[in-house]
Protein backbone atom coordinates (compact mmCIF):
# COMPACT_ATOMS: atom_id res chain seq x y z
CA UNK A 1 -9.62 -7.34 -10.79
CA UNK A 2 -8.99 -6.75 -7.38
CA UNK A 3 -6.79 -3.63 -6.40
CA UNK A 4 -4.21 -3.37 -3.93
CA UNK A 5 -4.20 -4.35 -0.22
CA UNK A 6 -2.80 -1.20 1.77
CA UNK A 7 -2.12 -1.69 5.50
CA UNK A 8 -2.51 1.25 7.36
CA UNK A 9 -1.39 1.86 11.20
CA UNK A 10 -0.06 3.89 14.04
CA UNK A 11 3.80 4.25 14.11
CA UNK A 12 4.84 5.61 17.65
CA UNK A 13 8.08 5.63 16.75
CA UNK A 14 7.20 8.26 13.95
CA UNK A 15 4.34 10.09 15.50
CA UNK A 16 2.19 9.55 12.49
CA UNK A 17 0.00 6.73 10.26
CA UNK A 18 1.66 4.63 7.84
CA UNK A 19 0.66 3.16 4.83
CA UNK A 20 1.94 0.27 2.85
CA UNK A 21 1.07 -1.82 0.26
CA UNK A 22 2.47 -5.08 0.66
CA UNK A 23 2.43 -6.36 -2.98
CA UNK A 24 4.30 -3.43 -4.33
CA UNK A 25 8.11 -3.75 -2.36
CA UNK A 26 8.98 -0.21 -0.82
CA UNK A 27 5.19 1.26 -1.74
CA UNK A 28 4.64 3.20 1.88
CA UNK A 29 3.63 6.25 2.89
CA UNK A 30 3.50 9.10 6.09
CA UNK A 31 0.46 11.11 7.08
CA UNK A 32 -0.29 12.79 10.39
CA UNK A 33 -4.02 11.23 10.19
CA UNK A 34 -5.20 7.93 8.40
CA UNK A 35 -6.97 9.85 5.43
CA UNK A 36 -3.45 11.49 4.75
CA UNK A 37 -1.75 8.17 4.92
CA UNK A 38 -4.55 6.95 2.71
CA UNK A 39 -3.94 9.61 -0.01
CA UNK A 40 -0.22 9.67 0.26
CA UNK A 41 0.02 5.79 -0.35
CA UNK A 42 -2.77 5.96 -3.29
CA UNK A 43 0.19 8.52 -4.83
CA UNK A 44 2.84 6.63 -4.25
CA UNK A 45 1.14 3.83 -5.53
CA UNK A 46 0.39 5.27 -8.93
CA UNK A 47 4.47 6.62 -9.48
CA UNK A 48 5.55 3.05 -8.51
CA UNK A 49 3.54 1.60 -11.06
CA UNK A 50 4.41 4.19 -13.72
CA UNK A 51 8.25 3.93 -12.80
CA UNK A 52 7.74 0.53 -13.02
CA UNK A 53 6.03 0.72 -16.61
CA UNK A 54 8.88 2.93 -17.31
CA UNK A 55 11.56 0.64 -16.71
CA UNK A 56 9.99 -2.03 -17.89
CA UNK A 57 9.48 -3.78 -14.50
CA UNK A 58 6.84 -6.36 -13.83
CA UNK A 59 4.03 -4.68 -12.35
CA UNK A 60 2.31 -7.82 -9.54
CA UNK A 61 -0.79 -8.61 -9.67
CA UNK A 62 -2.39 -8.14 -6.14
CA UNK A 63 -1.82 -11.23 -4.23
CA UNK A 64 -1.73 -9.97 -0.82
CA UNK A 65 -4.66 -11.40 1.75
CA UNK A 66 -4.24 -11.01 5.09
CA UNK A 67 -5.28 -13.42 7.40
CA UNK A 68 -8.39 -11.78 8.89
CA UNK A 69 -9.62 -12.32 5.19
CA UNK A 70 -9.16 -16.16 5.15
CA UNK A 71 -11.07 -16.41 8.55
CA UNK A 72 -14.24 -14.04 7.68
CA UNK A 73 -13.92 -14.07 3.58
CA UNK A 74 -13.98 -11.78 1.07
């Protein structure tokens, strides 16, 4: 299985490096460098799957290419 895409980029506007993961809706996280954003969003990954678990949520199955993938491949 393939895991998670996580975006990861500069946020002026917050003066930091944010990460995301797409497939899992509100998944982000803050880090003054892109290895803290990194480990941040691997953390908040794991609690949004086990509060998903939990509550008996659906936990998606990663779905998320973006389109740099379609044009190069995997």
């Amino acid at each position: 299985m393939k895991d998670y895409h996580i975006n990861l980029f500069y946020s002026e506007e917050d003066g930091g490096y944010i990460a995301d993961i797409p497939d899992l809706p509100g998944c982000s996280a803050f880090g003054a460098t892109p290895e803290e954003a990194l480990r941040e969003v691997l953390v908040a990954k794991q609690a949004w799957i086990d509060a998903a678990k939990e509550s008996g949520r659906e936990i998606p199955v990663p779905r998320y290419r973006p389109v740099v993938y379609q044009v190069v491949g995997d």
